[in-house]
Structure formats: structure tokens, C-alpha cells
C-alpha atoms as a PDB file:
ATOM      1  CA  UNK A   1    -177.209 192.967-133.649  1.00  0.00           C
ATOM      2  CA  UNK A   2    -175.892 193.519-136.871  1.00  0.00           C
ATOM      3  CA  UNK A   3    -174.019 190.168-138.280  1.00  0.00           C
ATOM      4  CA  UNK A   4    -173.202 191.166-142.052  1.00  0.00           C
ATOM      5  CA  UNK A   5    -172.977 193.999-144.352  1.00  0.00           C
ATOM      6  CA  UNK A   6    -172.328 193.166-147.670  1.00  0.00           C
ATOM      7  CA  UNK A   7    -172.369 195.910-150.864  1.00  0.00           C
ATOM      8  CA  UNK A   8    -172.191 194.712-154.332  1.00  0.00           C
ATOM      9  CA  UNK A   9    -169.631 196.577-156.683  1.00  0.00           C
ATOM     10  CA  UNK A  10    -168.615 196.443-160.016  1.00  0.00           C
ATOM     11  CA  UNK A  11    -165.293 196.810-162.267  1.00  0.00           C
ATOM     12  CA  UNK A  12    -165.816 200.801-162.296  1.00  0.00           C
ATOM     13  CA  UNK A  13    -165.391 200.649-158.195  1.00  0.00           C
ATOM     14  CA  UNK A  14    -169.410 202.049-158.472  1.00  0.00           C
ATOM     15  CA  UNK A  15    -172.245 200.387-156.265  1.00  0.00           C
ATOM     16  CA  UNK A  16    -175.395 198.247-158.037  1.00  0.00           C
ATOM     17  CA  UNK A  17    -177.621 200.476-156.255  1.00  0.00           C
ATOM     18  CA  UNK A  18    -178.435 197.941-153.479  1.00  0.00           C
ATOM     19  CA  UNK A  19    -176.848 195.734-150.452  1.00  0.00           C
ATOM     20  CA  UNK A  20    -177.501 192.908-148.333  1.00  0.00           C
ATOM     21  CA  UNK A  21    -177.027 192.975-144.389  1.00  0.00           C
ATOM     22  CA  UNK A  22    -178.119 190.077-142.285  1.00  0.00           C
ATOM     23  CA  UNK A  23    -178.147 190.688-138.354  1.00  0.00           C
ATOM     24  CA  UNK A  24    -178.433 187.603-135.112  1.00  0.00           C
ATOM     25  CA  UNK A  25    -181.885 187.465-134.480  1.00  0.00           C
ATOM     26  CA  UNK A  26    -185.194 188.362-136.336  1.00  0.00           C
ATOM     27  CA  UNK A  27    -186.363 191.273-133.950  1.00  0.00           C
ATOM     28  CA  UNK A  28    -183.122 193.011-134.653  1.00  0.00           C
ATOM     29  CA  UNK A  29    -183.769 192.756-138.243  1.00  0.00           C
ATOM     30  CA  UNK A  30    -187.632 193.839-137.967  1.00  0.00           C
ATOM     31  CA  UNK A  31    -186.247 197.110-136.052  1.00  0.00           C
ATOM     32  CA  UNK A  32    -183.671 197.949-138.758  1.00  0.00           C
ATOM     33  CA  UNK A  33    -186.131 198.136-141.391  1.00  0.00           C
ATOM     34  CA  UNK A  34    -189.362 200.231-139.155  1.00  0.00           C
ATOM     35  CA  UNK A  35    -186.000 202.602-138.518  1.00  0.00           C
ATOM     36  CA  UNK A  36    -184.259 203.018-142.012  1.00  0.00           C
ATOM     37  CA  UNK A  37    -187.143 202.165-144.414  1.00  0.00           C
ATOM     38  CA  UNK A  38    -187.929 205.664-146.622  1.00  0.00           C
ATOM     39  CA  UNK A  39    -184.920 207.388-144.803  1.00  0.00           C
ATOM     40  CA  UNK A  40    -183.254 210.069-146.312  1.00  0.00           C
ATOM     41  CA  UNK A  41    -179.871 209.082-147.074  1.00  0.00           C
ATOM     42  CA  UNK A  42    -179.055 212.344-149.156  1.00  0.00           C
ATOM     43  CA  UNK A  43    -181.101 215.635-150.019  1.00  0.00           C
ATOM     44  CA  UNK A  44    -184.567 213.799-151.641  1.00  0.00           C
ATOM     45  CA  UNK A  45    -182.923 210.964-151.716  1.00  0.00           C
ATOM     46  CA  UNK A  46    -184.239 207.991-149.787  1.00  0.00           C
ATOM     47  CA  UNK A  47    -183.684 204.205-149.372  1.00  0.00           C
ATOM     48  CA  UNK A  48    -186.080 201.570-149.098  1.00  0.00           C
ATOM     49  CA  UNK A  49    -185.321 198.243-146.488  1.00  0.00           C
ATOM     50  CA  UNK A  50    -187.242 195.302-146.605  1.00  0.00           C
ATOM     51  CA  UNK A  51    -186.801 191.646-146.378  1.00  0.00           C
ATOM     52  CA  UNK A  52    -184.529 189.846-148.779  1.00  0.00           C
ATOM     53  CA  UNK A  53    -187.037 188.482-151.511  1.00  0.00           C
ATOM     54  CA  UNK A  54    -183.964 185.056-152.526  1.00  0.00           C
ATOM     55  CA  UNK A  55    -185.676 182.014-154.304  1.00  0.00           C
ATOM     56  CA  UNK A  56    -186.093 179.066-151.971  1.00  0.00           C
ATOM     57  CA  UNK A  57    -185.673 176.307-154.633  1.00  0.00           C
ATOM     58  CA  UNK A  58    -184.378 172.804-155.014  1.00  0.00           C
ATOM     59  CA  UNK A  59    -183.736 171.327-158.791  1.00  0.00           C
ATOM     60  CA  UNK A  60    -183.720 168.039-159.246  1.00  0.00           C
ATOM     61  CA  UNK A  61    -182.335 166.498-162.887  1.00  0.00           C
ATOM     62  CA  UNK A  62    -183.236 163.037-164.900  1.00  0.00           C
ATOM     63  CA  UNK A  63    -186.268 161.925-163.440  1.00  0.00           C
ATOM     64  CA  UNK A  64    -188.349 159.499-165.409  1.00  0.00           C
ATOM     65  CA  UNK A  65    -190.941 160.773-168.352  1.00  0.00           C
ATOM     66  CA  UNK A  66    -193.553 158.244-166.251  1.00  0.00           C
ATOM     67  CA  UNK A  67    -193.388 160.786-163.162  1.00  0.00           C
ATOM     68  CA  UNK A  68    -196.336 162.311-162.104  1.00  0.00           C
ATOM     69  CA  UNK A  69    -196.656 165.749-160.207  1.00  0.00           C
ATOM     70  CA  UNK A  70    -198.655 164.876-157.722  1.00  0.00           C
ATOM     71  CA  UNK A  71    -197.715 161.490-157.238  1.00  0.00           C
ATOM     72  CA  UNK A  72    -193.622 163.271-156.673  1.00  0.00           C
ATOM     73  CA  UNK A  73    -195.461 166.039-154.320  1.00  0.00           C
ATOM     74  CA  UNK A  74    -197.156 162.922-151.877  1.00  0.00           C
ATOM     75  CA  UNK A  75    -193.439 161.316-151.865  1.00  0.00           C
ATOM     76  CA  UNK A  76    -191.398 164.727-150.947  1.00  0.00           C
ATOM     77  CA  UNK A  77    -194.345 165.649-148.136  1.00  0.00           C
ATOM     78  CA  UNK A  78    -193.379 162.222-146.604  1.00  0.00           C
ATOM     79  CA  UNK A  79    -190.261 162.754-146.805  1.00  0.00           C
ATOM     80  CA  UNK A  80    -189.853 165.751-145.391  1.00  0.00           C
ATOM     81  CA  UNK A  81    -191.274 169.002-144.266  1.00  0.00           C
ATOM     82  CA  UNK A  82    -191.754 172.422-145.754  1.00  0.00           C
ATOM     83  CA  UNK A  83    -192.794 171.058-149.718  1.00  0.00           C
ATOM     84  CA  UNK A  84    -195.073 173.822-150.460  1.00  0.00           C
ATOM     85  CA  UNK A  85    -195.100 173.412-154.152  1.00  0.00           C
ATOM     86  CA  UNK A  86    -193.494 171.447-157.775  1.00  0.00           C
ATOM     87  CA  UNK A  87    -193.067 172.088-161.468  1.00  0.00           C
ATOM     88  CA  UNK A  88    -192.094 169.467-163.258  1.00  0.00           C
ATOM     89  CA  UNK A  89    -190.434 170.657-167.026  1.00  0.00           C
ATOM     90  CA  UNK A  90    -189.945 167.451-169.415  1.00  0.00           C
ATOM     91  CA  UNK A  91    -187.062 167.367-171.924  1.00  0.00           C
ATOM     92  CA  UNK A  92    -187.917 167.769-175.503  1.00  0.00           C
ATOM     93  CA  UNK A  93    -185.644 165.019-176.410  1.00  0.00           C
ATOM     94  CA  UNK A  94    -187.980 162.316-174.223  1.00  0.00           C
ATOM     95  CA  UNK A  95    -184.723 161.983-172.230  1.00  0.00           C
ATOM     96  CA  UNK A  96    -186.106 162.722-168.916  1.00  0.00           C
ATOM     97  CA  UNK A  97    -187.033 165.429-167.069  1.00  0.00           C
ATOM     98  CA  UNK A  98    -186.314 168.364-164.448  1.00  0.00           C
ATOM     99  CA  UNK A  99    -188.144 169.202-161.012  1.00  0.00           C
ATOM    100  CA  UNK A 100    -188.471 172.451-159.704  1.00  0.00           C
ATOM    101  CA  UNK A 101    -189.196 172.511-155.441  1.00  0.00           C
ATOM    102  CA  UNK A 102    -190.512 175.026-153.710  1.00  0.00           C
ATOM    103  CA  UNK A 103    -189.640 174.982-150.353  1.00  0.00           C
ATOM    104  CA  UNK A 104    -188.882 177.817-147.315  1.00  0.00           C
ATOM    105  CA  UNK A 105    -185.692 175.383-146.258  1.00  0.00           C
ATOM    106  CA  UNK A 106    -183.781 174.718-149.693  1.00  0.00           C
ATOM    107  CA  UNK A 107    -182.461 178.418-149.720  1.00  0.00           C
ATOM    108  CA  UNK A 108    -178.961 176.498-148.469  1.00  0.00           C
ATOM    109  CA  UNK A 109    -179.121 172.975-151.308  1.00  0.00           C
ATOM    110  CA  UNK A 110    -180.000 176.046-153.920  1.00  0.00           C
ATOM    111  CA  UNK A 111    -176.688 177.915-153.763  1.00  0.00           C
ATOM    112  CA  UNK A 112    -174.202 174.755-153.086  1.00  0.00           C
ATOM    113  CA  UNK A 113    -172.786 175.417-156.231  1.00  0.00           C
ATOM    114  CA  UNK A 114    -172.520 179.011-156.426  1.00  0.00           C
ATOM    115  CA  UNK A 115    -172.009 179.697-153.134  1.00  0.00           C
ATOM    116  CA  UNK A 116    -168.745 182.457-153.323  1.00  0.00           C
ATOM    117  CA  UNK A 117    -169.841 184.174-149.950  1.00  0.00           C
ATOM    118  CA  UNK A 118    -166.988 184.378-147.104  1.00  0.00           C
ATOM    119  CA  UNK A 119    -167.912 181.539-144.241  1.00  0.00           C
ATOM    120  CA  UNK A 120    -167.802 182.538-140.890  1.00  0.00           C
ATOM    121  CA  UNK A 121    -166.588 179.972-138.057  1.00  0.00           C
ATOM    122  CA  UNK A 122    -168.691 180.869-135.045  1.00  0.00           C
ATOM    123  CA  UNK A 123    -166.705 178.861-132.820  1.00  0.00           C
ATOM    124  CA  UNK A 124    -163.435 179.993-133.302  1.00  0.00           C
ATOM    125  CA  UNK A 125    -163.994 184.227-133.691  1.00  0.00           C
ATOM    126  CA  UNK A 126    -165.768 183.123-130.377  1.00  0.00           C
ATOM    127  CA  UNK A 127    -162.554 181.415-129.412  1.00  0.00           C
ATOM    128  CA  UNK A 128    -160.760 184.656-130.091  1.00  0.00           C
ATOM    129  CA  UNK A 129    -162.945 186.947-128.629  1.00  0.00           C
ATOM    130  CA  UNK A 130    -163.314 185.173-125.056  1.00  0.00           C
ATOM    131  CA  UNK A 131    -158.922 185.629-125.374  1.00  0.00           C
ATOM    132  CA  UNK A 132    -159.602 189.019-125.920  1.00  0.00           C
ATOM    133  CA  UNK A 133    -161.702 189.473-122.678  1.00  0.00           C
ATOM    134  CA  UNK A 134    -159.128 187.690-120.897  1.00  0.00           C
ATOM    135  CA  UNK A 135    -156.410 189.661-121.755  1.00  0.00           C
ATOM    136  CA  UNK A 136    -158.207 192.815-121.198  1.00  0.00           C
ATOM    137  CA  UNK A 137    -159.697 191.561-117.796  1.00  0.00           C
ATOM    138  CA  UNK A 138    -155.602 190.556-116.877  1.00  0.00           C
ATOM    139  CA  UNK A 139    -154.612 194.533-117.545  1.00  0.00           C
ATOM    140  CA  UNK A 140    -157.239 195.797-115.610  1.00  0.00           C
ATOM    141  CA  UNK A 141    -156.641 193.369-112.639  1.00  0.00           C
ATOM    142  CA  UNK A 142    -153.149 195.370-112.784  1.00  0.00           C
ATOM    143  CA  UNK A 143    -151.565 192.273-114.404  1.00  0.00           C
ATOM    144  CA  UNK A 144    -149.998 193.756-117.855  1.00  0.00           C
ATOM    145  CA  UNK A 145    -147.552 192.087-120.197  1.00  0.00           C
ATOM    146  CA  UNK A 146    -144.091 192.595-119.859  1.00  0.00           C
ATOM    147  CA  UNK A 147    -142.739 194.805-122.075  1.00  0.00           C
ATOM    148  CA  UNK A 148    -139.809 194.308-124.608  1.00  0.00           C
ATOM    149  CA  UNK A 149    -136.826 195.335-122.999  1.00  0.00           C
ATOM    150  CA  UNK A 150    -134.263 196.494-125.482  1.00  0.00           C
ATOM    151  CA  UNK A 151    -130.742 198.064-124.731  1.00  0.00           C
ATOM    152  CA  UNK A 152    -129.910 201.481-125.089  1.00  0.00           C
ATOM    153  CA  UNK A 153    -128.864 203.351-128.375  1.00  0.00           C
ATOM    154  CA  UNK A 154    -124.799 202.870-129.002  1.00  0.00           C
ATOM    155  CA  UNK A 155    -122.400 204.614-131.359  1.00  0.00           C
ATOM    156  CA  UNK A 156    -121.174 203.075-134.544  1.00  0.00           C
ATOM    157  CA  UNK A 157    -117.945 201.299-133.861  1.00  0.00           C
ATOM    158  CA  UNK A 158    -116.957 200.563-137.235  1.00  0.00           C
ATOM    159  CA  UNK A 159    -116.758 202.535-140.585  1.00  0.00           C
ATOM    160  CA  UNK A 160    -119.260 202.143-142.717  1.00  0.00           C
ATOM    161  CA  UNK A 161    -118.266 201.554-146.499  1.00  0.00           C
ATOM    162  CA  UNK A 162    -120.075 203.673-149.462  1.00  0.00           C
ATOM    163  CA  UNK A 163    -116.920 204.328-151.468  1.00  0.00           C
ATOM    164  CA  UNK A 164    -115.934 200.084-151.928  1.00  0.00           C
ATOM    165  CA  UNK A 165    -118.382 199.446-155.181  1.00  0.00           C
ATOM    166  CA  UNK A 166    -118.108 203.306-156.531  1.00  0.00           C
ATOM    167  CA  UNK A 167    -116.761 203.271-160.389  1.00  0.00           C
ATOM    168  CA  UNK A 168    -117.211 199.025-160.182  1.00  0.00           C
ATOM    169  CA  UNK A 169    -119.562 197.201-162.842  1.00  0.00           C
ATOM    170  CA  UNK A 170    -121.318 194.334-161.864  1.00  0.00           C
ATOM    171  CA  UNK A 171    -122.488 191.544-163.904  1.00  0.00           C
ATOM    172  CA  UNK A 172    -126.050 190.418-162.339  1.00  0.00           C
ATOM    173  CA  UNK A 173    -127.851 187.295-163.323  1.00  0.00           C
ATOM    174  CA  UNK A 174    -130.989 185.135-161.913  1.00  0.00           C
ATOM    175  CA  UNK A 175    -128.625 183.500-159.286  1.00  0.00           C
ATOM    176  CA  UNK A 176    -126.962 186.166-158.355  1.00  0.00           C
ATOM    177  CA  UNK A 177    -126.977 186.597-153.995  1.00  0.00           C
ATOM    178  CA  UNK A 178    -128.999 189.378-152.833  1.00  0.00           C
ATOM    179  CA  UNK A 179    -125.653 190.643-151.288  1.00  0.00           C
ATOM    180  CA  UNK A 180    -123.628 190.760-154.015  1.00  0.00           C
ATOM    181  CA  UNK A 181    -126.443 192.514-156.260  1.00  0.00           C
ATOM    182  CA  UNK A 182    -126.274 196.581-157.422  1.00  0.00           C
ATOM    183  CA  UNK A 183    -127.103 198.741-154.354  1.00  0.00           C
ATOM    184  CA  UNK A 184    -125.835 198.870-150.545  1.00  0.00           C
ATOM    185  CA  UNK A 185    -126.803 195.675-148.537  1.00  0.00           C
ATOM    186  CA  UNK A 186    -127.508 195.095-145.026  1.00  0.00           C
ATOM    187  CA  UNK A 187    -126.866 192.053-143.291  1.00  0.00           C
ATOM    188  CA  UNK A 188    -129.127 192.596-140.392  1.00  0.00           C
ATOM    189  CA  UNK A 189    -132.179 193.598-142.438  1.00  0.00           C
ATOM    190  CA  UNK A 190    -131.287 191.355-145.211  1.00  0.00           C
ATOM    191  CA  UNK A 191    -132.511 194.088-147.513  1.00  0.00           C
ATOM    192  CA  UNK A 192    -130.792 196.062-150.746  1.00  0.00           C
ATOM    193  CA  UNK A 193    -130.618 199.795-150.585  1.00  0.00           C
ATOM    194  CA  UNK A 194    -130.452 201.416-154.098  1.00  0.00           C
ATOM    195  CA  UNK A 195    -128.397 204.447-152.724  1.00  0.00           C
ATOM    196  CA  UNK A 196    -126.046 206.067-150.031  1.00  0.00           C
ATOM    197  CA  UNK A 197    -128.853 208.427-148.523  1.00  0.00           C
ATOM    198  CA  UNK A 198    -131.324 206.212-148.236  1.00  0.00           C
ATOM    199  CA  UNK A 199    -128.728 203.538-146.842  1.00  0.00           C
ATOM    200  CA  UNK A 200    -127.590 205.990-144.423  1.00  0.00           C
ATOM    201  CA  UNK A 201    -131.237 206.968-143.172  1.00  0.00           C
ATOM    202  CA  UNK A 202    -132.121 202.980-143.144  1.00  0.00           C
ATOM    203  CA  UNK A 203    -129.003 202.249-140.636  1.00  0.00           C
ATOM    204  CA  UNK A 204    -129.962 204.924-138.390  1.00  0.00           C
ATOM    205  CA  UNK A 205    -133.727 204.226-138.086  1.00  0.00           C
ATOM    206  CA  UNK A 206    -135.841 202.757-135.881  1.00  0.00           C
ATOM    207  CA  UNK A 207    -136.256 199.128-138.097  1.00  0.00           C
ATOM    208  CA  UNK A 208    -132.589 198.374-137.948  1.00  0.00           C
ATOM    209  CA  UNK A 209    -132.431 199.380-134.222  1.00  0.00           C
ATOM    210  CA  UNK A 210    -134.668 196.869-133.110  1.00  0.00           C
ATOM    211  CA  UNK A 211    -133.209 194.213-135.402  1.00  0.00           C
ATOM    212  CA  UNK A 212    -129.930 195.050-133.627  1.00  0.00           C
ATOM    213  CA  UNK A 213    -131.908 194.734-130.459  1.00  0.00           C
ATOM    214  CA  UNK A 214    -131.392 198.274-129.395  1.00  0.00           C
ATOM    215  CA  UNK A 215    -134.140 201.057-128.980  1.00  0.00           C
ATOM    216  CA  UNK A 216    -133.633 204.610-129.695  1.00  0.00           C
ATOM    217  CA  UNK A 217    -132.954 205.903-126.401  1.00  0.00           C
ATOM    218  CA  UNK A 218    -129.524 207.530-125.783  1.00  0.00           C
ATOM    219  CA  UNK A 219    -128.103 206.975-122.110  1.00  0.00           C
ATOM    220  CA  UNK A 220    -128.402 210.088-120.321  1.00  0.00           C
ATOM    221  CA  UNK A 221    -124.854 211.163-119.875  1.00  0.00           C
ATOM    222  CA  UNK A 222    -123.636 212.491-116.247  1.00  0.00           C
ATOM    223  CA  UNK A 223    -121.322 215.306-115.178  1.00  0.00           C
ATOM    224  CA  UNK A 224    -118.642 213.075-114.164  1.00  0.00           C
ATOM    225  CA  UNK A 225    -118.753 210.926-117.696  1.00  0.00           C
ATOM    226  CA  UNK A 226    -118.669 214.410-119.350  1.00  0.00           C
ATOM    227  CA  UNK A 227    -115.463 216.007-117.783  1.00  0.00           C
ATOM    228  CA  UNK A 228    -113.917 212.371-118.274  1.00  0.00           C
ATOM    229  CA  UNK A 229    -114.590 213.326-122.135  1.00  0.00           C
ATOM    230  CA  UNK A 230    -113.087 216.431-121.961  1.00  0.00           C
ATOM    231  CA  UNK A 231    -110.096 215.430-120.401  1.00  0.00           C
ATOM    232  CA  UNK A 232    -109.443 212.762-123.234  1.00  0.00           C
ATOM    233  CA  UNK A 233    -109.792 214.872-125.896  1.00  0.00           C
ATOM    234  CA  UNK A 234    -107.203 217.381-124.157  1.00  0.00           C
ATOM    235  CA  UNK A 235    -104.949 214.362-123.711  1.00  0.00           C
ATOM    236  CA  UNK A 236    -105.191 213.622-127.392  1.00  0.00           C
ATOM    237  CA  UNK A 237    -104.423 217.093-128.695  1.00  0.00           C
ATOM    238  CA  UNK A 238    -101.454 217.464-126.816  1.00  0.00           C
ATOM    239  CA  UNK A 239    -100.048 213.686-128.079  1.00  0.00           C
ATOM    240  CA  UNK A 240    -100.758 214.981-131.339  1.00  0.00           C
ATOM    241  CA  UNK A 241     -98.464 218.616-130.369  1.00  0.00           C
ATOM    242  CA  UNK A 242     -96.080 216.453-128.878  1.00  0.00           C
ATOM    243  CA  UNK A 243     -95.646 214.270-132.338  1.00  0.00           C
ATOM    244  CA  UNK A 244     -94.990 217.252-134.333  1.00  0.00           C
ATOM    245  CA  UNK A 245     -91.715 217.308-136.008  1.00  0.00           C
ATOM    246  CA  UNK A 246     -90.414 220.418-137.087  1.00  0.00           C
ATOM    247  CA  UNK A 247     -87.919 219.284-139.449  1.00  0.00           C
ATOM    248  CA  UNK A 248     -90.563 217.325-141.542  1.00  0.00           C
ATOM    249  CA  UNK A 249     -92.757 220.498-141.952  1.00  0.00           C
ATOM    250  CA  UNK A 250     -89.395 222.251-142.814  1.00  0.00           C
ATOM    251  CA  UNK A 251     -89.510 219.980-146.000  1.00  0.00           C
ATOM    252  CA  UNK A 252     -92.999 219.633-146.462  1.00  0.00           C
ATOM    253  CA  UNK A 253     -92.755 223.358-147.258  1.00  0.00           C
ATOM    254  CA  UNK A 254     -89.806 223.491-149.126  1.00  0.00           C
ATOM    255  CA  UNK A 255     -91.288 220.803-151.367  1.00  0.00           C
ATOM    256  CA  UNK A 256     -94.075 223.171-151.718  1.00  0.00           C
ATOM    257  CA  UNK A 257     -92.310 225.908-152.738  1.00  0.00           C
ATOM    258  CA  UNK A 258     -90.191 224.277-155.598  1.00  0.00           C
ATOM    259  CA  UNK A 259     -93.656 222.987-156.699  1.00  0.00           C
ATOM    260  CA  UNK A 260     -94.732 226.406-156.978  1.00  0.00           C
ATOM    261  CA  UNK A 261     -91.633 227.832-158.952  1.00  0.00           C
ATOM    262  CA  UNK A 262     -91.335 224.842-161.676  1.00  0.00           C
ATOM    263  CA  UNK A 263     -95.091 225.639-161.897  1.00  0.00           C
ATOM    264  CA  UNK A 264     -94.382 229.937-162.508  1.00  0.00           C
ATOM    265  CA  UNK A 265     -91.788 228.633-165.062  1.00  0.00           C
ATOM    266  CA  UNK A 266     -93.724 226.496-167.068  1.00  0.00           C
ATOM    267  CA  UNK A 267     -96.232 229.152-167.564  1.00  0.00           C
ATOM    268  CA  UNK A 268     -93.391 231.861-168.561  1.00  0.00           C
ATOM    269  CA  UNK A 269     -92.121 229.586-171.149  1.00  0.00           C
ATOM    270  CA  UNK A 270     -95.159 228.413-172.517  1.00  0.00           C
ATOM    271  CA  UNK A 271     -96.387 232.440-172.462  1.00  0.00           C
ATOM    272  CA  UNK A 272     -92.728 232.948-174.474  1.00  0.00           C
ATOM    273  CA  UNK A 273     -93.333 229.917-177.187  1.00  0.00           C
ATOM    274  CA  UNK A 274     -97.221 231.726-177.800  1.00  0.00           C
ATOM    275  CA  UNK A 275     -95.264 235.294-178.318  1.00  0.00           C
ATOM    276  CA  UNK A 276     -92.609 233.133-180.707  1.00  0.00           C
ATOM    277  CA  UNK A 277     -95.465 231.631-183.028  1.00  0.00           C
ATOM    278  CA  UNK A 278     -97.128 235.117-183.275  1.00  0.00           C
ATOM    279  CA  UNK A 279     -94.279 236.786-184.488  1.00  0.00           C
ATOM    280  CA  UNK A 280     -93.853 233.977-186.796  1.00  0.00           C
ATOM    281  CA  UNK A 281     -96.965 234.205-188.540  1.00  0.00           C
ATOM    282  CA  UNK A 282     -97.119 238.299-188.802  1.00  0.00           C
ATOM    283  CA  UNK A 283     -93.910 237.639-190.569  1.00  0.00           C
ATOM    284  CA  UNK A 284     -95.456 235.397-192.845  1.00  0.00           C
ATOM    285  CA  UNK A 285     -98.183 237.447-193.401  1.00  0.00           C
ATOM    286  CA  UNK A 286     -95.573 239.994-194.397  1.00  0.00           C
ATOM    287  CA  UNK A 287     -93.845 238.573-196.564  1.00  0.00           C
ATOM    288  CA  UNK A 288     -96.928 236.722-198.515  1.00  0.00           C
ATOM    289  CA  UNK A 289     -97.930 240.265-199.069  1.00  0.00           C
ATOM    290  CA  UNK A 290     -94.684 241.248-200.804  1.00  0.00           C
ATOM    291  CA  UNK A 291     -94.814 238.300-202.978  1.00  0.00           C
ATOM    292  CA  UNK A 292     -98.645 239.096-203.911  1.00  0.00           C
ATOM    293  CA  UNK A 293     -99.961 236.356-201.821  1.00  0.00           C
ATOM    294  CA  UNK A 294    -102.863 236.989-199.461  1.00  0.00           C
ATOM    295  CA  UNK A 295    -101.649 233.896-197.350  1.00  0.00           C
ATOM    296  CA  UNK A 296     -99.933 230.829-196.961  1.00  0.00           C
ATOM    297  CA  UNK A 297    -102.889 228.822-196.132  1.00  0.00           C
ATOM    298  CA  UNK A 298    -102.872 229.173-192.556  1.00  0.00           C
ATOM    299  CA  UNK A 299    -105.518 228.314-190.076  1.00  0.00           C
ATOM    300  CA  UNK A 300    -104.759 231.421-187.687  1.00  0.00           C
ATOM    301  CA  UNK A 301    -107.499 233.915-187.838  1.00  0.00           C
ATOM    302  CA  UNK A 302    -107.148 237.441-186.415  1.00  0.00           C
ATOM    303  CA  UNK A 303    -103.708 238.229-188.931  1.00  0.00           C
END
């Protein structure tokens, strides 16, 4: 069974032309590469699988000038198992010098330093797996979780308010509340909406539902609920005929009507004072041209 796939990348987001995958047990492993060894991964081109070739060695630092290969080799056999061979590489300085073990069990001591891969805890993704089995055992046994029960969609009962901060300028600093910043806030959400639309859509969807702890089912109305409707909306018009005061429209339209008057009069005399000043300058005009002027300097073109 496969355990780990792992594909080495660079900045540009392109492969390094090779990858590591470890599987559970050696047979698997063996059967992966007879399978996928020389297989065409694209037209002519194919891959090559084989055993991961990683250096099995243990360094050790400052050992004594005095050491002797085979003399260290004797002492690490008795030690422990698995010394196949030793290079011993003195310092130039006659500090000391540095030993070099090969062995098929140091492939973990070699990478304690550098070791960057991801750990896997076998225990608990076991943990979380045998839960998984349970629960899926529980829904076949016809045992399911409850689901969330949420009430049913309601109509707004209060206005909401877009026009309050329209024309306003705000002064915003670091400490500023999130409710009192630029936008539309929402209490629920405890979010900022930049504009109207968007606050609109984010009150009506499905987020803000649920944090309201509604869903967004309607009720399905019935036939008596409906003519109940209709009858209150017929009571309601006719409260509204029976407040209507005929005097008051009486004088709503005379007001009207006086509005409209001083407003034909205004435009008669201000049409009267343009006919006035026109007749004043072609007089001018006249009477510059008597004199053997071509003007008196004025600023009206068309004369």
C-alpha cells in the first residue's frame, strides 16, 4: 500500500524531474517498480523506478589524532551491529579528526539535523480512522445524527437603515470599532459591508440566516391564512377611504394652483425685463452709430 508520495518543486512551480514515494511493506514496493519501471508516461516518454539509492552514514567530529581505523572499526562492531565500513579524515590543523560510518541503520542519526520532512503519528490518524468506521458503521445500523433543526424563514420586522451615514465623513483611526468604521455593519455577522448592494444581498443570504438561527425555508402558507390576508388588506384600504378629508384636498389643491400662477408670472416678467434690455441696447447701438461710434463697449454679441 502506498504510504507517501512526495514531488520535489522549485520557485518556478516546475518539477526536478524526479520524486520519492515510500509504501507499508517491501513487497508492495517491489511490485510498484516490476509495474511502472520503463512505463510510458507520455508519447516516448518513459520513467524509470527503482530503489531509493540515500547515503546510510554516521559522522562523528573531534576524535583524537592517536585513533586508529581499525582499532575504531573493532570498538563500533562491539558495540553494535550493522558497521560495514570507516574513513577516518584528520584535520590539517592537528586539531583532531572526523569519522565517516558506513552503516545500513544510520539513514535516521544522518538526517537529525536536516530532517524538514512532515512526521506522521501512526497512532493517532489510526485514532481517527477507527472514529471514522464507527460513525459510518452507526449510519448504516440506521442510527444517523440528528440533524440541525433551524426555524423557518421570517419577514424583516424592522427597517433597515442605508440612508443614516449618506453625505457623513468619518474620521477613522487604529482604534477605531469595527462598527463605527466606513461601510454598513452587521451585528450578527460582526462583519463590514463596503456598500448597500452587497449589504442587502449579505442580509438576505444563507450565512446570516443561520447566524440568526433560521434556514431558508418559507412556511408553506394555507388557504385559510391567505383569505385572512386578503381581508386585512381590504380592511386597511377602506380605513384609509374613510380618513379622507375632503376639505384638506380642497386646499392642498388650491395651494397648488397659486403655486402654479406666481410661477407663470415670474416667467412673464422675467420674459418682459429680457425684451426691456434688448431694446435698450439696439438703441444704443443706434445712437453710437450717429455719433460715429461702432459701440459703447458692450459685451452683447449678435447687435
Amino acid at each position: 500500500m502506498l504510504y507517501e508520495f512526495r514531488l520535489t518543486m522549485n520557485f518556478s512551480g516546475q518539477n526536478h524531474g524526479f520524486a520519492y514515494t515510500k509504501y507499508t511493506d517491501p513487497e508492495s514496493a517491489e511490485a510498484a517498480i516490476r509495474k511502472f519501471n520503463r512505463y510510458e508516461l507520455q508519447n516516448g516518454c518513459y520513467i524509470t523506478v527503482r530503489k531509493s539509492t540515500e547515503k546510510r552514514v554516521l559522522l562523528l567530529d573531534e576524535l583524537p589524532r592517536a585513533v586508529q581505523k581499525d582499532m575504531l572499526l573493532l570498538l563500533l562492531r562491539n558495540f553494535t551491529e550493522g558497521v560495514e565500513d570507516l574513513k577516518i579524515k584528520h584535520s590539517p590543523k592537528g586539531s583532531g579528526g572526523a569519522c565517516s560510518i558506513a552503516s545500513p541503520f544510520c539513514c535516521n542519526i544522518t538526517r537529525a539535523k536536516n530532517d524538514f520532512r512532515r512526521k506522521w503519528d501512526k497512532d493517532e490518524y489510526e485514532e481517527l480512522a477507527q472514529k471514522r468506521l464507527t460513525e459510518e458503521r452507526e449510519k448504516k445500523d440506521g442510527k444517523p445524527f440528528p440533524p440541525v433543526k433551524r426555524e423557518l424563514l421570517r419577514h424583516r420586522d424592522y427597517k433597515v437603515d442605508l440612508e443614516s451615514k449618506l453625505g457623513k465623513t468619518i474620521v477613522i483611526t487604529k482604534t477605531t470599532p469595527q462598527a463605527e468604521m466606513g461601510g454598513y455593519y452587521c451585528n450578527v455577522c460582526d462583519c463590514v459591508v463596503k456598500d448597500s448592494i452587497n449589504f442587502l444581498d449579505h442580509i438576505n443570504g444563507k450565512k446570516h440566516q443561520r447566524n440568526l438561527g433560521m434556514s431558508m425555508r418559507v412556511e408553506r402558507s394555507s388557504l385559510d391564512q391567505v383569505k385572512k390576508r386578503f381581508e386585512a388588506n381590504k380592511k386597511r384600504i377602506e380605513e384609509k377611504q374613510k380618513e379622507y378629508d375632503f376639505e384638506e384636498r380642497m386646499k392642498e389643491l388650491r395651494e397648488e394652483e397659486e403655486k402654479a400662477k406666481a410661477y407663470k408670472k415670474e416667467k412673464q416678467k422675467e420674459k418682459k425685463r429680457k425684451a426691456d434690455e434688448d431694446l435698450n441696447f439696439e438703441e444704443d447701438d443706434e445712437m453710437a452709430a450717429v455719433m460715429g461710434f461702432s459701440g459703447f463697449g458692450s459685451s452683447k454679441k449678435g447687435h
